[in-house]
C-alpha atoms as a PDB file:
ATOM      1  CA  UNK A   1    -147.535  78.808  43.683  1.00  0.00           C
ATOM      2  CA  UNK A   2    -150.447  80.009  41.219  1.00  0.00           C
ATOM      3  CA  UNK A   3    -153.801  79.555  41.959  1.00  0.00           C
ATOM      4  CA  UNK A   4    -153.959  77.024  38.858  1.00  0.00           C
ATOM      5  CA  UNK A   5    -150.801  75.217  40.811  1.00  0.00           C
ATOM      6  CA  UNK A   6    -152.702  74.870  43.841  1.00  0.00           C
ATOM      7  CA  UNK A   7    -155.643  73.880  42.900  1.00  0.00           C
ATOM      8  CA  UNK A   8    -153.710  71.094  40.970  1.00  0.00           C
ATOM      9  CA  UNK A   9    -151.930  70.531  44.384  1.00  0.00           C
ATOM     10  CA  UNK A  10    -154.961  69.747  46.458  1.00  0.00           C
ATOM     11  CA  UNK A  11    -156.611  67.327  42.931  1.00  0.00           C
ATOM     12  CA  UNK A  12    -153.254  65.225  43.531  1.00  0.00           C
ATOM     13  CA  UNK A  13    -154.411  64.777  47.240  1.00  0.00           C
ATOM     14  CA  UNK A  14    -158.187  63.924  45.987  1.00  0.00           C
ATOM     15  CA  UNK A  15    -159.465  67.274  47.376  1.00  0.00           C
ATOM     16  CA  UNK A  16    -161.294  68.607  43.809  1.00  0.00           C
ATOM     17  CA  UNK A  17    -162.221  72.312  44.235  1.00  0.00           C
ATOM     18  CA  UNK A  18    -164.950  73.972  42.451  1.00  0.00           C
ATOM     19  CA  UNK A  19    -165.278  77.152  40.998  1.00  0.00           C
ATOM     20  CA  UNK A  20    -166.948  78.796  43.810  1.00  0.00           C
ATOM     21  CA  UNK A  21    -164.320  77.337  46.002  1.00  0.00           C
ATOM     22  CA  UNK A  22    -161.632  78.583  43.662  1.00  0.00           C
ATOM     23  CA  UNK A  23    -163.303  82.118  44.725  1.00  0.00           C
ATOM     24  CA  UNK A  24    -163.560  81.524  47.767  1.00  0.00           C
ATOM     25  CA  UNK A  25    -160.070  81.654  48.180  1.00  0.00           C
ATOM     26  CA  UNK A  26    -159.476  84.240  45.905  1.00  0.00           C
ATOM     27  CA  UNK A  27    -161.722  86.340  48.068  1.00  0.00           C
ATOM     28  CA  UNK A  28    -160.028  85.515  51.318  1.00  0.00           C
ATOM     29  CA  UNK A  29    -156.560  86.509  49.773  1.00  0.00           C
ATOM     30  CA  UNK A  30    -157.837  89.822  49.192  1.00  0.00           C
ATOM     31  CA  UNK A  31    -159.640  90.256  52.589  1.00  0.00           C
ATOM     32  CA  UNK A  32    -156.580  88.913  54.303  1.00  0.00           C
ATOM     33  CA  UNK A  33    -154.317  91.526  52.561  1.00  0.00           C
ATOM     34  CA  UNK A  34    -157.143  94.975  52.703  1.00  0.00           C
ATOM     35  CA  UNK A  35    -157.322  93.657  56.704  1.00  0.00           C
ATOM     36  CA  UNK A  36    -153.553  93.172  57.371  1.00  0.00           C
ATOM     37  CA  UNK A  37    -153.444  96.817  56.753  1.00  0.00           C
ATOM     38  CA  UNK A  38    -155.199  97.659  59.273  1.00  0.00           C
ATOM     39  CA  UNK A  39    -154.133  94.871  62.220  1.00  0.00           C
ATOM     40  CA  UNK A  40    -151.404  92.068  62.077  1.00  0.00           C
ATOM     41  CA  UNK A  41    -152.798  89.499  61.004  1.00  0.00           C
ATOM     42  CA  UNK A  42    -149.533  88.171  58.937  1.00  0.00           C
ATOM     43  CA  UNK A  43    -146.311  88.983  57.759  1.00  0.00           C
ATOM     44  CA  UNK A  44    -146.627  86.492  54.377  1.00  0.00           C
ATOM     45  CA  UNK A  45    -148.888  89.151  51.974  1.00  0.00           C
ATOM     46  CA  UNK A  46    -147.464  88.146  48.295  1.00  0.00           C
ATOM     47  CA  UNK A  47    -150.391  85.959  46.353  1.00  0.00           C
ATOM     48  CA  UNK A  48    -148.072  82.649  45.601  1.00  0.00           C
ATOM     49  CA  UNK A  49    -146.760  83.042  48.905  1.00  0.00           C
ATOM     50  CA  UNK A  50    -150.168  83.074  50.797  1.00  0.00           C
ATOM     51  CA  UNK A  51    -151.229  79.933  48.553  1.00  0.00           C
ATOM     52  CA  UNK A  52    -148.540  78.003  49.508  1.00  0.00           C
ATOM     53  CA  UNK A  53    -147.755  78.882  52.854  1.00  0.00           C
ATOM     54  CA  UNK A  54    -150.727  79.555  54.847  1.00  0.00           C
ATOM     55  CA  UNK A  55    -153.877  78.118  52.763  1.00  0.00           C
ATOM     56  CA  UNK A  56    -151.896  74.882  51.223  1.00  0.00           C
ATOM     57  CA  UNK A  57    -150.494  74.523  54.430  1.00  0.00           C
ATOM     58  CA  UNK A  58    -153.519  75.026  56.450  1.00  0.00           C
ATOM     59  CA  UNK A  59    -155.220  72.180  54.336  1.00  0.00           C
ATOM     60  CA  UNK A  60    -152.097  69.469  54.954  1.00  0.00           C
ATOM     61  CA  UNK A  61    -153.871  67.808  57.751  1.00  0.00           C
ATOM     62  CA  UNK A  62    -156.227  66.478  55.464  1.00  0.00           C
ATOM     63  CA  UNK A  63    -153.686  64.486  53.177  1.00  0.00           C
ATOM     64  CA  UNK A  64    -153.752  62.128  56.567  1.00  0.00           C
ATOM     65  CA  UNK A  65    -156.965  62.569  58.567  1.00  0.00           C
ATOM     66  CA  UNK A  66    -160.424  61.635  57.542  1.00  0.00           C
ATOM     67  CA  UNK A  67    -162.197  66.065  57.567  1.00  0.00           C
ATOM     68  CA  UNK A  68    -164.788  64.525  55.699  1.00  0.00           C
ATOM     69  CA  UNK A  69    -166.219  62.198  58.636  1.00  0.00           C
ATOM     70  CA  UNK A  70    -165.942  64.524  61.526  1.00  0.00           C
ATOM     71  CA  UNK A  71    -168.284  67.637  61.813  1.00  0.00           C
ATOM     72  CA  UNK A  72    -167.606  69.650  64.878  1.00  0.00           C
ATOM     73  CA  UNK A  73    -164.139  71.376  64.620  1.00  0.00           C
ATOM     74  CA  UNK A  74    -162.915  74.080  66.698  1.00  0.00           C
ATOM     75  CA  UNK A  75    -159.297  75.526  65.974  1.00  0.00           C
ATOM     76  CA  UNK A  76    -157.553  77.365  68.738  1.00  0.00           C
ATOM     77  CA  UNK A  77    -155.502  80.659  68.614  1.00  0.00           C
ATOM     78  CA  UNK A  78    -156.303  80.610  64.572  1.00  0.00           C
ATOM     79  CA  UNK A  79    -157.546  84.222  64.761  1.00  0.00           C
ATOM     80  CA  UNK A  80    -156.436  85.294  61.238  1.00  0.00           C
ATOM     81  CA  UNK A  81    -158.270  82.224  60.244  1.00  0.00           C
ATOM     82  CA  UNK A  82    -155.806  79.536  59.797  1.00  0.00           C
ATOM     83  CA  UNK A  83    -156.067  76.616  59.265  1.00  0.00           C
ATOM     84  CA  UNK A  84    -159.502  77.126  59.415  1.00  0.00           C
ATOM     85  CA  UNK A  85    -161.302  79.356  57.096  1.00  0.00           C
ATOM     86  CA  UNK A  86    -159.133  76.982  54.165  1.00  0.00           C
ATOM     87  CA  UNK A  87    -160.592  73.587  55.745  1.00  0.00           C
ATOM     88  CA  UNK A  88    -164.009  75.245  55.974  1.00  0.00           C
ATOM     89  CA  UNK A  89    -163.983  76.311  52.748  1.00  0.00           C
ATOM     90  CA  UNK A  90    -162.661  72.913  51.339  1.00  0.00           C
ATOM     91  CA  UNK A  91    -164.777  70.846  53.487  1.00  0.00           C
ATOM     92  CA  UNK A  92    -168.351  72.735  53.518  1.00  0.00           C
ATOM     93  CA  UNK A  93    -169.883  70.300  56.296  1.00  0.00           C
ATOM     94  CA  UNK A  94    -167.509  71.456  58.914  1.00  0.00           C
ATOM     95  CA  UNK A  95    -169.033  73.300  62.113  1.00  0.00           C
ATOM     96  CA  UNK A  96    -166.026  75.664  62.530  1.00  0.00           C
ATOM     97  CA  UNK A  97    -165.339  77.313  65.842  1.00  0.00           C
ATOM     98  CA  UNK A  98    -162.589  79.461  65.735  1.00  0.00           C
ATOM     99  CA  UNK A  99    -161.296  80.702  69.732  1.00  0.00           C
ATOM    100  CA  UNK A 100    -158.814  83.259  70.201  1.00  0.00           C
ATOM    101  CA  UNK A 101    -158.301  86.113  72.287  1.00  0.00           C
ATOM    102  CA  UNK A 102    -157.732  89.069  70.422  1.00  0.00           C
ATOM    103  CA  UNK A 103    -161.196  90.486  69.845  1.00  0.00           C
ATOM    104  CA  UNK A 104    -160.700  92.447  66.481  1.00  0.00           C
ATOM    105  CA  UNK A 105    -159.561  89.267  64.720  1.00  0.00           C
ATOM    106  CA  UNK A 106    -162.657  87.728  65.737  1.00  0.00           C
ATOM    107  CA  UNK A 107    -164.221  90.845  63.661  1.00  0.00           C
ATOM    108  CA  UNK A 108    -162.252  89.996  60.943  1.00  0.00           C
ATOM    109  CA  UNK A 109    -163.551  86.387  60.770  1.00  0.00           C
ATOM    110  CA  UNK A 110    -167.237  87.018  61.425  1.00  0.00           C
ATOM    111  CA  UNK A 111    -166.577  89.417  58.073  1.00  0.00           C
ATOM    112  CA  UNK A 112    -164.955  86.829  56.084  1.00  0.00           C
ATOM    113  CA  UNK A 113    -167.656  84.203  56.821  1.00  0.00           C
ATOM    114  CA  UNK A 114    -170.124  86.741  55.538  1.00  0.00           C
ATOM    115  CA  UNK A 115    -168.157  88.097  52.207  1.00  0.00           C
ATOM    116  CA  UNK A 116    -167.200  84.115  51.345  1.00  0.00           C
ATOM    117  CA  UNK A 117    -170.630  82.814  52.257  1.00  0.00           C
ATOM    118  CA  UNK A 118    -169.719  80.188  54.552  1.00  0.00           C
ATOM    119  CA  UNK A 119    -172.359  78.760  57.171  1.00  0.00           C
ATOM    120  CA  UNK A 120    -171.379  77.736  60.727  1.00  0.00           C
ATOM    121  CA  UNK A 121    -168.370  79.697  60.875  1.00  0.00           C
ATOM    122  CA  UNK A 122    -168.738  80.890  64.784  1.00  0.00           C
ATOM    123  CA  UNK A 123    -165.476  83.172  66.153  1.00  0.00           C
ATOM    124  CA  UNK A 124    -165.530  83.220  69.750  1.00  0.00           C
ATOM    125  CA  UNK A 125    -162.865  85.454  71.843  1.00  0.00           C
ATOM    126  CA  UNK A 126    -161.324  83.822  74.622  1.00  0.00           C
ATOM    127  CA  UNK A 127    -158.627  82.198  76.010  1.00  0.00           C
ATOM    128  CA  UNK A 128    -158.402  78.843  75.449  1.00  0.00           C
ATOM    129  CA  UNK A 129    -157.725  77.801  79.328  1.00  0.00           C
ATOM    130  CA  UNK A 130    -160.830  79.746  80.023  1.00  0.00           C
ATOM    131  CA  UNK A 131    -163.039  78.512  77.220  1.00  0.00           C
ATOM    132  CA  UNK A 132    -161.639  74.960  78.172  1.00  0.00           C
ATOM    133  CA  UNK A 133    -163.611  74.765  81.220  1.00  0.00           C
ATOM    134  CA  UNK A 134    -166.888  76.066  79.969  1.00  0.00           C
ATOM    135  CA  UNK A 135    -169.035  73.472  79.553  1.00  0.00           C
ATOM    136  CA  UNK A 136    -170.331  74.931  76.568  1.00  0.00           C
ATOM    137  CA  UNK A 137    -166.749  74.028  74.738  1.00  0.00           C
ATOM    138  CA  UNK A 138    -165.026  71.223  77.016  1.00  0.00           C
ATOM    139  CA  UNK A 139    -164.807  68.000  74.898  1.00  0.00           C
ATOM    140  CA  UNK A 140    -167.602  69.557  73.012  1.00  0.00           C
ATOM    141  CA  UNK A 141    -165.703  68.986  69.104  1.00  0.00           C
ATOM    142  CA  UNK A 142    -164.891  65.955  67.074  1.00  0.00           C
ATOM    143  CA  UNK A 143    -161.469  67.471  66.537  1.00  0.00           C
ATOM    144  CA  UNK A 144    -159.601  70.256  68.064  1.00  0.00           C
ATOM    145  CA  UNK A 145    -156.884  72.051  65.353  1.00  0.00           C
ATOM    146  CA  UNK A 146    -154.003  74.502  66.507  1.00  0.00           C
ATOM    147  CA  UNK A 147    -151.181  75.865  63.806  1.00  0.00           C
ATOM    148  CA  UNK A 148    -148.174  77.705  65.117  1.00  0.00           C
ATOM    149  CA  UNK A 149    -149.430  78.763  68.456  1.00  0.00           C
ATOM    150  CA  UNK A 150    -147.338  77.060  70.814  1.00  0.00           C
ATOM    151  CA  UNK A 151    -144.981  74.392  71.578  1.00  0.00           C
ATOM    152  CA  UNK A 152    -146.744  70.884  71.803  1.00  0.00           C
ATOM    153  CA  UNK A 153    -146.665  70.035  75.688  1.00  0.00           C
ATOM    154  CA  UNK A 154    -148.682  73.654  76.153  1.00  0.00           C
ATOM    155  CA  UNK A 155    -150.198  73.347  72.815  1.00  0.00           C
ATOM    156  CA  UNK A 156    -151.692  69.739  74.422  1.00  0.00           C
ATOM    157  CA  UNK A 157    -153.100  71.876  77.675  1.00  0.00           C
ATOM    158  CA  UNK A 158    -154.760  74.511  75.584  1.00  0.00           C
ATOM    159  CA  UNK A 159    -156.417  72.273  73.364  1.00  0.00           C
ATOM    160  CA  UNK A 160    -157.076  68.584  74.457  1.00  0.00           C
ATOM    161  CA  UNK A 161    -160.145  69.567  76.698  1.00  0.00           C
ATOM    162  CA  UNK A 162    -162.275  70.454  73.659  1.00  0.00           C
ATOM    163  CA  UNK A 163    -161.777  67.410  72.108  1.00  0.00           C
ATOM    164  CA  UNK A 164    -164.552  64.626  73.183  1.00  0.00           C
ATOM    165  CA  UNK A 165    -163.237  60.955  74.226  1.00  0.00           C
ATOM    166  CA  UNK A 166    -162.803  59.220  70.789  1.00  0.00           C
ATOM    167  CA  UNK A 167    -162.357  63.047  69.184  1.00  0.00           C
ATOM    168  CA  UNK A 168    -158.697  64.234  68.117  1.00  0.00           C
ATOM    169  CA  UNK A 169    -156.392  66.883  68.381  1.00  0.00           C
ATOM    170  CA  UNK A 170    -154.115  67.357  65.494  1.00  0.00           C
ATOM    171  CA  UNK A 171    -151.308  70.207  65.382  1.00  0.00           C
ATOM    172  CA  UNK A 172    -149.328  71.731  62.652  1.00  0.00           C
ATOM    173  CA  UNK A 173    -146.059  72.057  63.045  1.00  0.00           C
ATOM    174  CA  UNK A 174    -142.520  73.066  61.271  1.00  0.00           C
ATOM    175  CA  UNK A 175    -139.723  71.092  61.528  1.00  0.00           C
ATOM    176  CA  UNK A 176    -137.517  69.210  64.122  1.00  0.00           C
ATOM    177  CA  UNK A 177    -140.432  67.965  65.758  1.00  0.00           C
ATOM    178  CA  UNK A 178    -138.648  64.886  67.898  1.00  0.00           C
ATOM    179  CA  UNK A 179    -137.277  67.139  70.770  1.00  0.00           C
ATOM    180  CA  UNK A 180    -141.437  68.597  71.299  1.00  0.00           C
ATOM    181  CA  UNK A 181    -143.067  64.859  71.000  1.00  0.00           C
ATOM    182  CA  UNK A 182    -140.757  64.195  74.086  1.00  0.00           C
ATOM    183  CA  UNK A 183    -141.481  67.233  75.925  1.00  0.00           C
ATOM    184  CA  UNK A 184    -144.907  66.228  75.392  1.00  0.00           C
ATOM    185  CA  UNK A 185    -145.526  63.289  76.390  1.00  0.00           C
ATOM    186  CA  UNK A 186    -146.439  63.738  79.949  1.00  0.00           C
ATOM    187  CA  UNK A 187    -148.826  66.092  78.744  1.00  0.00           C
ATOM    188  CA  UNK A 188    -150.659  64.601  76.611  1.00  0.00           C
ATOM    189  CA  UNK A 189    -150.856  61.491  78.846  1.00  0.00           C
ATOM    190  CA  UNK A 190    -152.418  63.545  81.547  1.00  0.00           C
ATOM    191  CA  UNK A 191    -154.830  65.008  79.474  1.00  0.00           C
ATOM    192  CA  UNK A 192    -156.033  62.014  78.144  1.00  0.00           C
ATOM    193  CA  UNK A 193    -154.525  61.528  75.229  1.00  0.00           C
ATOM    194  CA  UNK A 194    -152.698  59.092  72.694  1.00  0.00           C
ATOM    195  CA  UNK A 195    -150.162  60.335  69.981  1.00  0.00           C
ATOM    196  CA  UNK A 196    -151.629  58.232  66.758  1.00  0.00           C
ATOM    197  CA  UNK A 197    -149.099  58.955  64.423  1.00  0.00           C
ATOM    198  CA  UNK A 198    -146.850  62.148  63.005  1.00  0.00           C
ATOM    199  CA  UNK A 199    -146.236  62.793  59.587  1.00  0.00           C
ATOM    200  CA  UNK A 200    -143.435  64.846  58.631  1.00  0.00           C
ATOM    201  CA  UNK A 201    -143.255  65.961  54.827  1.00  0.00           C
ATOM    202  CA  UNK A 202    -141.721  68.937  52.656  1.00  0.00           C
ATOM    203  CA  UNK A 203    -144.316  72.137  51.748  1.00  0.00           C
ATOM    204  CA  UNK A 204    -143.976  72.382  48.080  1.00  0.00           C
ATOM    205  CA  UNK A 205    -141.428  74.758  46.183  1.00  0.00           C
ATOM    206  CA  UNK A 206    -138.864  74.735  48.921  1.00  0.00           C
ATOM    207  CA  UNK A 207    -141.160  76.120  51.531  1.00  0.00           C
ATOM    208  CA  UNK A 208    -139.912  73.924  54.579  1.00  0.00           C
ATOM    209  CA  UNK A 209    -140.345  71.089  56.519  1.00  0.00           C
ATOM    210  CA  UNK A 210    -143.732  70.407  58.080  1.00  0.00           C
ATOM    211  CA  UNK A 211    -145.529  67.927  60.878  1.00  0.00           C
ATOM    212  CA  UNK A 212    -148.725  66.799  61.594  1.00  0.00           C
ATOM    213  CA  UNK A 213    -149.076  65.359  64.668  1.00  0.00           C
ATOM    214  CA  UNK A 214    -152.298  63.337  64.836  1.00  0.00           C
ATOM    215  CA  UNK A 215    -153.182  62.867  68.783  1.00  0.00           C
ATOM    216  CA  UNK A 216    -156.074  60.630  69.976  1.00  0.00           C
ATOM    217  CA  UNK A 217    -158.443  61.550  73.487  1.00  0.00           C
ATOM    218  CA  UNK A 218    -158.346  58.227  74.983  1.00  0.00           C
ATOM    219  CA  UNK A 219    -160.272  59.435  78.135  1.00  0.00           C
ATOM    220  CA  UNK A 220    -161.668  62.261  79.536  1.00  0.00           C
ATOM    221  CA  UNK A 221    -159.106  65.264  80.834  1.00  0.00           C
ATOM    222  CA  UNK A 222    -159.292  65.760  83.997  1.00  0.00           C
ATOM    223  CA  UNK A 223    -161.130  68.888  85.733  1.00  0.00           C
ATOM    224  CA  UNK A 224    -158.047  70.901  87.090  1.00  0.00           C
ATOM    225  CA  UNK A 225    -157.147  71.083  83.000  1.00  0.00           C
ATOM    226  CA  UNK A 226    -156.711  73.609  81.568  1.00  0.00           C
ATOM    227  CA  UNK A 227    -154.873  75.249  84.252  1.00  0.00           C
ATOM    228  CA  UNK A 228    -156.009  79.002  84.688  1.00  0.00           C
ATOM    229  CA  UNK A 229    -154.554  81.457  82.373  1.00  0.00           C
ATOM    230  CA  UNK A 230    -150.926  82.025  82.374  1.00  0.00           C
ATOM    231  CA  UNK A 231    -150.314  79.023  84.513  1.00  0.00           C
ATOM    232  CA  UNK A 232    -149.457  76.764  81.578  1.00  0.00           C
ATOM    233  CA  UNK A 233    -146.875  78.868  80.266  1.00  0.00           C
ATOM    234  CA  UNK A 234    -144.925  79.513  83.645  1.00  0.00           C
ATOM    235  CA  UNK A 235    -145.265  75.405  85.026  1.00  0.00           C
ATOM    236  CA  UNK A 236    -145.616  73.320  81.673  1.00  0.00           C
ATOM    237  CA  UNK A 237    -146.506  69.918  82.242  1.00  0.00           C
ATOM    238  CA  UNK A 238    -143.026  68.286  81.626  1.00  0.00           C
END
């Protein structure tokens, strides 16, 4: 995918990038790849290949959720900056709080906000079951994002606290997505929350299956969520 390509890409979906945009990204390629170098941030380095499969991908939420109505947005675990820094950069307005808990990513993405420009970009290292609890965070954001970080039902306890009652959670996922929504639902019952819809579609130029699931907070989550650290990995809510 050229640059040209996906910026085409994104017009077909009524997201129209300017030119400063259209650098934006450019610069974020290169600061991904000068960075990588130096920590693992990703394994995907080739130009087309970063369009298409972490900033195309990182925008496909917004083909089927309204980014241009909410304003607080925190993504969890996206410490190289997906989907995040792409949904900032397309939707300006967005408060962005990225949590994750490796420090020296949270370096990196304190440095990209600065080279790209971009205003309430706020890293914050921490674990998400800690950061849950904190008033400062809990059901603090309009929507709560989460991309390849875990599967749903503990994906649900990391991130459905942030999210305030009539906020959302949505997470990007690959394919086969049935046998996780299942495994979830207890989950995201008990953490007050409503599955709205899942779209399942095909990246462009053969690059796999993808899902957006689209999950409503109904209600508040209760207090003993999220469990400590490390808890919701050994006894997921099944």
């Amino acid at each position: 995918m050229t640059k040209e390509q996906f910026a085409q890409a994104l017009a077909e979906h009524g997201i129209s990038l300017t030119d400063r945009q259209k650098e934006q990204f450019d610069q974020f390629f290169h600061l991904l790849v000068e960075w990588n170098e130096k920590m693992n941030l990703t394994g995907i380095t080739e130009e087309d290949q970063v369009y298409i499969k972490h900033f195309y991908d990182s925008i496909t939420p917004a083909f089927y959720f309204p980014f241009d109505k909410v304003q607080t947005v925190v993504d969890i675990g996206g410490g190289a900056g997906f989907p995040s820094i792409p949904l900032k950069i397309c939707f300006p307005q967005l408060k962005m709080t990225i949590i994750d808990s490796l420090n020296k990513r949270m370096n990196f993405l304190t440095h990209v906000a600065d080279e790209l420009g971009l205003e309430n970009v706020r890293p914050v290292h921490g674990r998400a079951e800690d950061r849950g609890q904190e008033s400062a965070y809990r059901e603090g954001f309009d929507l709560v994002v989460a991309r390849a970080v875990a599967r749903l039902n503990l994906l649900t306890e990391f991130c459905l606290p942030f999210a305030r009652v009539g906020g959302h959670f949505i997470a990007l996922k690959g394919a086969e997505i049935t046998p996780e929504l299942n495994e979830a639902k207890k989950a995201i019952k008990t953490l007050g929350g409503k599955t709205r819809k899942v779209e399942t579609f095909q990246l462009l130029e053969d690059a796999g299956e993808r899902n957006i699931v689209i999950i409503e907070k109904v209600e508040a989550t209760p207090k003993g969520y999220p469990r400590k650290a490390g808890v919701p990995a050994k006894k997921p809510l099944i």
